[in-house]
Protein backbone atom coordinates (compact mmCIF):
# COMPACT_ATOMS: atom_id res chain seq x y z
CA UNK A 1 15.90 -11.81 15.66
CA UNK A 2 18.94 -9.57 16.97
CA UNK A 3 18.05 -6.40 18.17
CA UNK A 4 20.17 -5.06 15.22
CA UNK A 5 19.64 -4.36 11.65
CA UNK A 6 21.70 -7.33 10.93
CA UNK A 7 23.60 -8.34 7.77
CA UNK A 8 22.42 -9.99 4.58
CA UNK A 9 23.71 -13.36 5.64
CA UNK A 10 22.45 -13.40 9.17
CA UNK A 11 19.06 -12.33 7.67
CA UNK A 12 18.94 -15.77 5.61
CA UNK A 13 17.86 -17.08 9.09
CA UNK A 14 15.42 -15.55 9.61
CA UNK A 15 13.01 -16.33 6.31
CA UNK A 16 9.58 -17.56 6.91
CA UNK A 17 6.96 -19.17 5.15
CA UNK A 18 4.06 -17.11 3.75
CA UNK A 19 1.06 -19.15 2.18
CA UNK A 20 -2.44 -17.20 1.90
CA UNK A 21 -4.10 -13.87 1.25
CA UNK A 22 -2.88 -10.17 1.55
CA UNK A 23 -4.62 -6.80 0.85
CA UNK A 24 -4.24 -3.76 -1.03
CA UNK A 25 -6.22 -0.69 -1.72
CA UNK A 26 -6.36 1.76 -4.65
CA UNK A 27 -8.29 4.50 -6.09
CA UNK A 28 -11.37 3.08 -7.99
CA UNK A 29 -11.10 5.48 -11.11
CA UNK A 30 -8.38 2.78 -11.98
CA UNK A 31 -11.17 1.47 -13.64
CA UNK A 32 -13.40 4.09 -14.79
CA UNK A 33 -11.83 7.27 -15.63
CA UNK A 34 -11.29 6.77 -18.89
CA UNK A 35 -15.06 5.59 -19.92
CA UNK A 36 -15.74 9.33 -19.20
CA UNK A 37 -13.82 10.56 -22.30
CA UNK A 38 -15.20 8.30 -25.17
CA UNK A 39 -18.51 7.14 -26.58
CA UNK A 40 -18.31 2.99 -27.06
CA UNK A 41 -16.48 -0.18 -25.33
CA UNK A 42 -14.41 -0.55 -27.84
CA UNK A 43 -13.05 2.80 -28.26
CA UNK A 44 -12.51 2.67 -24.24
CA UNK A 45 -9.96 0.17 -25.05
CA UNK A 46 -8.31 1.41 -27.60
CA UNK A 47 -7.49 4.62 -25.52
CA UNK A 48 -6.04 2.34 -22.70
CA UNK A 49 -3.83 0.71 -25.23
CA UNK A 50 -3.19 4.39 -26.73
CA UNK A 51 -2.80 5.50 -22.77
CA UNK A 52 -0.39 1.96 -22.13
CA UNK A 53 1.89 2.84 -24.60
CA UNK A 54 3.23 6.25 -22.67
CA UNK A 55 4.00 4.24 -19.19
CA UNK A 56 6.83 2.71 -18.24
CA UNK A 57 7.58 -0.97 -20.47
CA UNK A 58 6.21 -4.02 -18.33
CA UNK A 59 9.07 -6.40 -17.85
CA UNK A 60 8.25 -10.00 -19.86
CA UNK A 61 8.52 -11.47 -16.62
CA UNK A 62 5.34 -10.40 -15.40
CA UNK A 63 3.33 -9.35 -18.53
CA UNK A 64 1.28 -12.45 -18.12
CA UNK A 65 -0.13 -11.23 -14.54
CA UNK A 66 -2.81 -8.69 -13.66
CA UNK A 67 -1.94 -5.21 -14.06
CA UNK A 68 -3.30 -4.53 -10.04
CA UNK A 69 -0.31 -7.04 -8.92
CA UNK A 70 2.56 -5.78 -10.95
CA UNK A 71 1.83 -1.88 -11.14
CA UNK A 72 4.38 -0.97 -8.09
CA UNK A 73 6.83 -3.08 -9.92
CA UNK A 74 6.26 -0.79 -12.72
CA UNK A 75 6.69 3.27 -11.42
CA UNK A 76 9.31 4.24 -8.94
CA UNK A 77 8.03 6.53 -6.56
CA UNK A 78 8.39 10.14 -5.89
CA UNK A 79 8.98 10.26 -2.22
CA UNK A 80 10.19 7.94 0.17
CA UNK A 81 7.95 4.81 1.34
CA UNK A 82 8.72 2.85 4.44
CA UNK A 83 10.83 -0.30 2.51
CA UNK A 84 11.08 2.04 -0.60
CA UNK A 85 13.32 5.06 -1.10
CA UNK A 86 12.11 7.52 -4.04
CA UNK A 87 13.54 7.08 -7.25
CA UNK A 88 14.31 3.52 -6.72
CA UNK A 89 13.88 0.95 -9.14
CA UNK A 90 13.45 -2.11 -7.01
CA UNK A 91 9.56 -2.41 -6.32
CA UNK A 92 7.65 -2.57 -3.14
CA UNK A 93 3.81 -3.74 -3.44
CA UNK A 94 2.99 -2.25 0.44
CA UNK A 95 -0.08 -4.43 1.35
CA UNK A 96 -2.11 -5.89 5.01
CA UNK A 97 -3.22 -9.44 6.09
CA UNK A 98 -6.62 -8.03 6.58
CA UNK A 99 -8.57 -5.26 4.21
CA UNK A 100 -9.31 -3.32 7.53
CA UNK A 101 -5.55 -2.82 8.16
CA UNK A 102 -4.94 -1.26 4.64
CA UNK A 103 -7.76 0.55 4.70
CA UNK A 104 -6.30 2.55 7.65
CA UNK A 105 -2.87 2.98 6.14
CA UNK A 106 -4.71 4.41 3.09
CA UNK A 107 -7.11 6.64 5.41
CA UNK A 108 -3.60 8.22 6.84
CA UNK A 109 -2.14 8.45 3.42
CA UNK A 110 -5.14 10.47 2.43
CA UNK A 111 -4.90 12.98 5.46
CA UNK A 112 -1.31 13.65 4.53
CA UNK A 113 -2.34 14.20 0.81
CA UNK A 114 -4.32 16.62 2.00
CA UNK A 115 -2.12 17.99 4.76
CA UNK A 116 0.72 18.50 2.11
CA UNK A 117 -1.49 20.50 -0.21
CA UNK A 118 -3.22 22.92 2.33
CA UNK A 119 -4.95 25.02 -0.96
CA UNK A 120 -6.73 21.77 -2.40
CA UNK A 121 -10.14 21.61 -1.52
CA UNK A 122 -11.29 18.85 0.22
CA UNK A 123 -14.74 16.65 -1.41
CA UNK A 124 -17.56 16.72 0.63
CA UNK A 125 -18.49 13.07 -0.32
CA UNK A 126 -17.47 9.45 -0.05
CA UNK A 127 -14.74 8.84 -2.84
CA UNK A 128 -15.06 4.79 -3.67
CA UNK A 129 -11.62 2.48 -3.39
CA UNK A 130 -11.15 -1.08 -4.25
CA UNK A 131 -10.01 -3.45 -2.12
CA UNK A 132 -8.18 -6.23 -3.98
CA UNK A 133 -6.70 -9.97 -2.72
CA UNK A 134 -3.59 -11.41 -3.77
CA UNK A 135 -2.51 -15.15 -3.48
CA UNK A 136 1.01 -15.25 -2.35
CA UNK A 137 2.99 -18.61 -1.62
CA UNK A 138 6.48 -17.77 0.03
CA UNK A 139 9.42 -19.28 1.82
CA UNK A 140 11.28 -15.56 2.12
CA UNK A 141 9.79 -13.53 4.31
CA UNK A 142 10.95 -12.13 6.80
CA UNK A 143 8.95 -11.11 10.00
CA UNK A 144 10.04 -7.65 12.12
CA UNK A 145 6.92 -7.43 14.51
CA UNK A 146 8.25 -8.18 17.50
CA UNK A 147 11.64 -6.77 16.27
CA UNK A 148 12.98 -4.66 19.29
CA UNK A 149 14.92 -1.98 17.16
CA UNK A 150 11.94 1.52 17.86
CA UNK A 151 13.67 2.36 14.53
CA UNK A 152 11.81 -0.21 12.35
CA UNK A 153 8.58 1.55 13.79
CA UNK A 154 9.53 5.30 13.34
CA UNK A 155 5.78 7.12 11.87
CA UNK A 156 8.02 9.71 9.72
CA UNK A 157 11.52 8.59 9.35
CA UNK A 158 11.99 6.13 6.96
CA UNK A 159 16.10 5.47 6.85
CA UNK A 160 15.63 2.78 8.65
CA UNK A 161 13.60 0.81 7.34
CA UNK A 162 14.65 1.25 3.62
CA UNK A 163 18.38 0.53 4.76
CA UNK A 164 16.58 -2.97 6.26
CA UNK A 165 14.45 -3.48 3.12
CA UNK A 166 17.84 -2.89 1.06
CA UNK A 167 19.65 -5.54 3.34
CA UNK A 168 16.83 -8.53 2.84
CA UNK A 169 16.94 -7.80 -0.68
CA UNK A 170 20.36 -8.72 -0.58
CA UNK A 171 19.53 -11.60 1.15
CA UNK A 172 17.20 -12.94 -1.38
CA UNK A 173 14.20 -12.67 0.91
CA UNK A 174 11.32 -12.05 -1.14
CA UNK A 175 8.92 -9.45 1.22
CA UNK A 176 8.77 -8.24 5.34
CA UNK A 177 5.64 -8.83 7.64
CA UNK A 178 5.70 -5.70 10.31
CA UNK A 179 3.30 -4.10 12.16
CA UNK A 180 0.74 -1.21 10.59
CA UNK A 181 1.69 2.07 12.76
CA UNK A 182 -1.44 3.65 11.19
CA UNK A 183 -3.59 1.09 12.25
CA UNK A 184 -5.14 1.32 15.78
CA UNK A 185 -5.44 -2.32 16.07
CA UNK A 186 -2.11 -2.73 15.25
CA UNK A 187 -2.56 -4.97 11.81
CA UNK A 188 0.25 -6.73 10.27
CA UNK A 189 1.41 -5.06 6.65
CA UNK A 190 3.11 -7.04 4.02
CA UNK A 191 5.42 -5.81 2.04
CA UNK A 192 6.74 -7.79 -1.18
CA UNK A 193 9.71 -7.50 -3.26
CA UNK A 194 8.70 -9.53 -5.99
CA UNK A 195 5.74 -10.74 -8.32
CA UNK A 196 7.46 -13.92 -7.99
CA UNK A 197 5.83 -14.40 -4.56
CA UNK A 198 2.06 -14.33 -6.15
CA UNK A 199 0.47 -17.87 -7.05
CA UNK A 200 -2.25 -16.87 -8.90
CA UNK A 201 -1.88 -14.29 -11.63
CA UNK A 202 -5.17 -12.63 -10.97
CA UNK A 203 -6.85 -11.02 -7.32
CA UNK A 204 -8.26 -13.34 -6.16
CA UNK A 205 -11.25 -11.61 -4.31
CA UNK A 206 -12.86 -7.69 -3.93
CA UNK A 207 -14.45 -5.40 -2.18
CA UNK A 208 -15.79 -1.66 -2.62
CA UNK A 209 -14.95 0.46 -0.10
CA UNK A 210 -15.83 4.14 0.14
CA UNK A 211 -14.23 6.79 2.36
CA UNK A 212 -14.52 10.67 3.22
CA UNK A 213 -12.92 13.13 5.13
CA UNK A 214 -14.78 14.71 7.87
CA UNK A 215 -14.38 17.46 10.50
CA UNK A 216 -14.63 14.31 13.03
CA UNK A 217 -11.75 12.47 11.32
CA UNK A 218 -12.10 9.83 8.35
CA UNK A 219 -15.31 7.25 7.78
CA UNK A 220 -14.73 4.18 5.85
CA UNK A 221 -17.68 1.94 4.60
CA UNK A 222 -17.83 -1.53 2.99
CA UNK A 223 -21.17 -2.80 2.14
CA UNK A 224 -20.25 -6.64 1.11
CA UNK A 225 -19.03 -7.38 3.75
CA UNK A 226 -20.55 -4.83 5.93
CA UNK A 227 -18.26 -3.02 7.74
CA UNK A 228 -17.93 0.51 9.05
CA UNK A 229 -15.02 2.05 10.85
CA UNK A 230 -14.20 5.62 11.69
CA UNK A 231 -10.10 6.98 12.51
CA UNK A 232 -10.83 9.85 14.53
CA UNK A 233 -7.99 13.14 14.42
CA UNK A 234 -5.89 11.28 17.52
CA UNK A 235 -5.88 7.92 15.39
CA UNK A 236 -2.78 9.77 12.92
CA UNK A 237 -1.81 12.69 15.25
CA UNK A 238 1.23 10.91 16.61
CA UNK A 239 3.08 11.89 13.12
CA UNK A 240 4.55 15.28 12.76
CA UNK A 241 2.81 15.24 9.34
CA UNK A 242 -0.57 15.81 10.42
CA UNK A 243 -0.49 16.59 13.73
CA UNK A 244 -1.57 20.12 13.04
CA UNK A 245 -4.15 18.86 10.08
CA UNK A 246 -6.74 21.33 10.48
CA UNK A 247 -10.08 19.21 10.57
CA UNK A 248 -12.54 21.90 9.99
CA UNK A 249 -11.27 21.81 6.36
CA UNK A 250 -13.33 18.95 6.02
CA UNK A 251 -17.45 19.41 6.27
C-alpha cells in the first residue's frame, strides 16, 4: 500500500478477503433496563415497541437482521469516531478480531467518559457488558496495519482517518482492518461500512464481561471463558484526553 492516503481507484487494489468472526462490546442494560419499569413479559415488550417507535426508522434493507448488528447503521454519532465523523449518516460498526481487543478500546472509551465529565461520580462496582460475535464474509476490505502513514494511527486526531474511511467508501470497499491503539497487545479492529458484509443475521456467539474503574486503572473479568485483564493508568496515558485522568476518583 502507498505510503499515501491514496485515491478511490487506487484503493480498489487493495481489497481483501474477510471470512470469520469479529467482536463488539456494549452496555448490558441493552437488555434489561426496561424490565425495571413494568410488572409482566408481555408488557416489557410492548414498551420496547412503544420505546422503538421514537428512534430513528430501520432501513428495509436490514430489518430482517438483529438489532445488535444494525444499531450503528441506525444513529449518527455525536462526536467524531476514528472512520466516522459526527453527524454523519454513513455507519461505522467499530469492532476487534478478538473480544480482548474490544474490550480494551471500550475500557479507554470509559476513562474518557469519565474524564470528559469530571462532576459524575464514578461506581464503585463492576458494571456488566456483553460481548457479542458477528459472522462476516467479505471481499472489500481493506487492511492499513502495516500502513506507513503515523497519521492513520494518531490516539486523538481523527481527520485522517475519516478522510481515508470517506475515500474507501468511495471505492466500494465494504470495512478497514487497522491496528487497536488502545490495546497494549496491539489487536487488530474492524471496522465495517455495511450490514451487507454479515452472513448470518444473528451474533453468532457471547460472553459477559464485567468491568470497573479503579484507583489502579481498569479490571475487566470474563467468567466463560475465564479471563482477567487489568489496563493500568500508563496503558491510555499516551492520549491528551486522559493523560491527566485523576485515578483517585476511582475507589
Amino acid at each position: 500500500m502507498s505510503s499515501s492516503i491514496s485515491t478511490p481507484d487506487a484503493l480498489q487494489s487493495d481489497f481483501r478477503p474477510f471470512h470469520g468472526r469479529c467482536w463488539r462490546v456494549v452496555e448490558a442494560q441493552h437488555v434489561v433496563s426496561t424490565y425495571l419499569l413494568v410488572d409482566t413479559l408481555d408488557e416489557q415488550d410492548r414498551l420496547e415497541q412503544l420505546l422503538d417507535t421514537s428512534k430513528p426508522r430501520v432501513s428495509r434493507d436490514i430489518r430482517q437482521i438483529h438489532y445488535l448488528l444494525y444499531s450503528p447503521f441506525r444513529y449518527t454519532p455525536k462526536k467524531d469516531g476514528r472512520f466516522r465523523r459526527a453527524g454523519q449518516r454513513e455507519g461505522a460498526f467499530y469492532s476487534a478480531e478478538e473480544a480482548e481487543t474490544a474490550i480494551a478500546e471500550m475500557a479507554f472509551y470509559r476513562v474518557l467518559f469519565y474524564a470528559e465529565s469530571p462532576d459524575t461520580i464514578i461506581p464503585p462496582g463492576f458494571a456488566e457488558y456483553t460481548a457479542f460475535a458477528a459472522s462476516v464474509s467479505t471481499d472489500g476490505m481493506i487492511d492499513i496495519t502495516e500502513h506507513p502513514d503515523p497519521r492513520l494511527k494518531h490516539l486523538s486526531d481523527y481527520t485522517a482517518t475519516t478522510a481515508f474511511a470517506d475515500l474507501a467508501r468511495k471505492a466500494g470497499a465494504t470495512g478497514i482492518r487497522a491496528t487497536s491503539v488502545r490495546c497494549p497487545k496491539k489487536g487488530a479492529t474492524l471496522t465495517w461500512f455495511s450490514c451487507s458484509v454479515f452472513d448470518q443475521p444473528e451474533p453468532v456467539a457471547y460472553q459477559t464481561w464485567k468491568m470497573r474503574l479503579t484507583s489502579l486503572g481498569v479490571q475487566a473479568v470474563c467468567e466463560s471463558p475465564r479471563i482477567r485483564t487489568q489496563f493500568e493508568p500508563a496503558a491510555f496515558a499516551a492520549d491528551p484526553r486522559v493523560a491527566d485522568f485523576p485515578w483517585e476518583r476511582a475507589t
